[in-house]
Protein backbone atom coordinates (compact mmCIF):
# COMPACT_ATOMS: atom_id res chain seq x y z
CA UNK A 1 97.96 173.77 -196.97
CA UNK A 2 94.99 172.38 -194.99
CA UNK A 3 95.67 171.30 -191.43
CA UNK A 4 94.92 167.68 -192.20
CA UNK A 5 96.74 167.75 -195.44
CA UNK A 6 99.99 168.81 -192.62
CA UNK A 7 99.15 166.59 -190.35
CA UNK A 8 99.37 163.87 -193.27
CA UNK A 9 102.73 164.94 -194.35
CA UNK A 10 104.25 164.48 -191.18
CA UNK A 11 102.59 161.11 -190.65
CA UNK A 12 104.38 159.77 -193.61
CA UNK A 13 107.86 159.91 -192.21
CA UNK A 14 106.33 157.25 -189.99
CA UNK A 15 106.93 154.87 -193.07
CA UNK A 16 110.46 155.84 -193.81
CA UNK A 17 112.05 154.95 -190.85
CA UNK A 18 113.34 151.34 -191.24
CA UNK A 19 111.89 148.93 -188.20
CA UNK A 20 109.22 151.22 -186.85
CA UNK A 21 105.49 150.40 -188.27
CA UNK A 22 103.39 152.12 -185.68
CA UNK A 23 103.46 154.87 -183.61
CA UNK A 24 103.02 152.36 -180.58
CA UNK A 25 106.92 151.31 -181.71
CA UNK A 26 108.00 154.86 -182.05
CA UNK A 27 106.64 155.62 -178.70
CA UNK A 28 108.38 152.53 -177.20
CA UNK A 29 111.91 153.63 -179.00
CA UNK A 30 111.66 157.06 -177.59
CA UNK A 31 110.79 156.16 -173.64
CA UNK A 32 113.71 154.15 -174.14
CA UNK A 33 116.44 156.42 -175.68
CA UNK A 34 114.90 158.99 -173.49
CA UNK A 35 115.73 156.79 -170.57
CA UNK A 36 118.85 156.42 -171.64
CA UNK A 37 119.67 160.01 -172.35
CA UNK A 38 118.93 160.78 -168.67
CA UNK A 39 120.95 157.85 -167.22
CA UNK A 40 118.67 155.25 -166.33
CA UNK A 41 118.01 152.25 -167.27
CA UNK A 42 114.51 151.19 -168.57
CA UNK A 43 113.15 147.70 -167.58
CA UNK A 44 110.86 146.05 -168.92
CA UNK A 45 108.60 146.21 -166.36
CA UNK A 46 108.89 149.90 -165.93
CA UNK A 47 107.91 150.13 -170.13
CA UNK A 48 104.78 148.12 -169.37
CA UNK A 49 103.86 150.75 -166.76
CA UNK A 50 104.22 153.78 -168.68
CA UNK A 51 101.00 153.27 -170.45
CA UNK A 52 101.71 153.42 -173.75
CA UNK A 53 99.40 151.02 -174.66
CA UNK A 54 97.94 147.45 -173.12
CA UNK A 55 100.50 145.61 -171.57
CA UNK A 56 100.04 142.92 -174.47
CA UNK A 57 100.29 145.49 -177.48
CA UNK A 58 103.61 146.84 -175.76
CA UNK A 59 104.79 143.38 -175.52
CA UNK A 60 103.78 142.64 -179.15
CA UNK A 61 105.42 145.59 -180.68
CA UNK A 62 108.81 145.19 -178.31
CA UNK A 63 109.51 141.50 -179.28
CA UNK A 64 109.05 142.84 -182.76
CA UNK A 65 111.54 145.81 -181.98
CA UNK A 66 114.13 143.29 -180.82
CA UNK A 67 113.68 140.58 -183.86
CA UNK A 68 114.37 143.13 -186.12
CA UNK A 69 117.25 144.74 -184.20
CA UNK A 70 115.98 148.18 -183.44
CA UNK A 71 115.94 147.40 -179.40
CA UNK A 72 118.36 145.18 -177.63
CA UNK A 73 117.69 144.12 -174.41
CA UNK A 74 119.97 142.35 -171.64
CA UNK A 75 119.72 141.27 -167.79
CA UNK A 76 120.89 143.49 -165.12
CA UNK A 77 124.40 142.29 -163.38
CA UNK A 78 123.01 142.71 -160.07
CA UNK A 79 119.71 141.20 -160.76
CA UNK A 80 119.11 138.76 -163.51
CA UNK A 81 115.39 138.74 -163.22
CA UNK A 82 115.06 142.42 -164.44
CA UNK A 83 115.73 143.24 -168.12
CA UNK A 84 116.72 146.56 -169.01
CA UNK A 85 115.79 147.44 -172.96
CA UNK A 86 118.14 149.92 -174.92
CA UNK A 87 118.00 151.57 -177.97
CA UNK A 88 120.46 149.29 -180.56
CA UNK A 89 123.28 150.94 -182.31
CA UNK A 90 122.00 150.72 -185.59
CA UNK A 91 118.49 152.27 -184.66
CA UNK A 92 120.38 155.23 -183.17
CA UNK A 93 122.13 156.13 -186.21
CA UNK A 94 118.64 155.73 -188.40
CA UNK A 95 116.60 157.72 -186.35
CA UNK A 96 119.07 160.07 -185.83
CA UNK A 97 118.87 160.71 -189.92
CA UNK A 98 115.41 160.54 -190.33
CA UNK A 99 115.00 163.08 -187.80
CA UNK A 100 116.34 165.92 -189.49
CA UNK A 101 113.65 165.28 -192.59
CA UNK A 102 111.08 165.31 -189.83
CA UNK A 103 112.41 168.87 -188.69
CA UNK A 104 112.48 169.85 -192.37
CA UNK A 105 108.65 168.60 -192.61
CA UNK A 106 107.77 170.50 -189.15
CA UNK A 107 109.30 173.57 -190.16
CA UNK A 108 107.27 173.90 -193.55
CA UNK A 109 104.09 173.15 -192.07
CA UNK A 110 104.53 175.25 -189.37
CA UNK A 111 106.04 178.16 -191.48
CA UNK A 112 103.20 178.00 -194.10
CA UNK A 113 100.77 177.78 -191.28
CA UNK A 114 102.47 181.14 -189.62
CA UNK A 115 102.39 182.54 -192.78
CA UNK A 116 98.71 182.94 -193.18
CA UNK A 117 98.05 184.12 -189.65
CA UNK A 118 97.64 188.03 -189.25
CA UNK A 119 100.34 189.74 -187.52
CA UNK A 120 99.35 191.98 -184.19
């Protein structure tokens, strides 16, 4: 299979996850599971600065996140001026079974791609 034709397969799992359009929003969802993973909270303001995109697109695509339920966001106790974004319940439990059909998808087009390559 052709490297494009690949890369093309894998882009399409982009359209089966429910609530992410763009890979601006799937960027966004991971920074802030990721954050979570480790421990920290993510504010808002800390998003903004990890360059994802203009400050305006990452605002855009958020507020989108959060209508449709994918992100949920809430003040801190100690500080109701920051707001800390996490990943919603229901997101977690779609992306968690969507990502096994994107390690499915990886593993044939990097298999088929090993598969050509001359061993040394």
């Amino acid at each position: 299979m052709p490297s494009f034709k690949r890369f093309k397969a894998i882009k399409s799992i982009l359209d089966e996850v429910p609530g992410i359009k763009t890979y601006t929003e799937l960027d966004i969802l991971i920074e802030i599971g990721y954050h979570e993973e480790i421990g920290g909270p993510l504010t808002v303001k800390q998003l903004l600065l990890l360059g994802i995109a203009s400050q305006a697109t990452v605002r855009r695509h958020l507020y989108h996140m959060i209508r449709v339920g994918m992100v949920v966001k809430s003040e801190l106790p100690n500080d109701q001026r920051a707001v800390v974004l996490k990943v919603s319940e229901m997101a977690r439990k779609t992306t968690l079974l969507h990502l096994k059909e994107v390690i499915e998808r990886l593993n044939v087009a990097l298999g088929e791609n090993r598969a050509r390559k001359p061993r040394q």
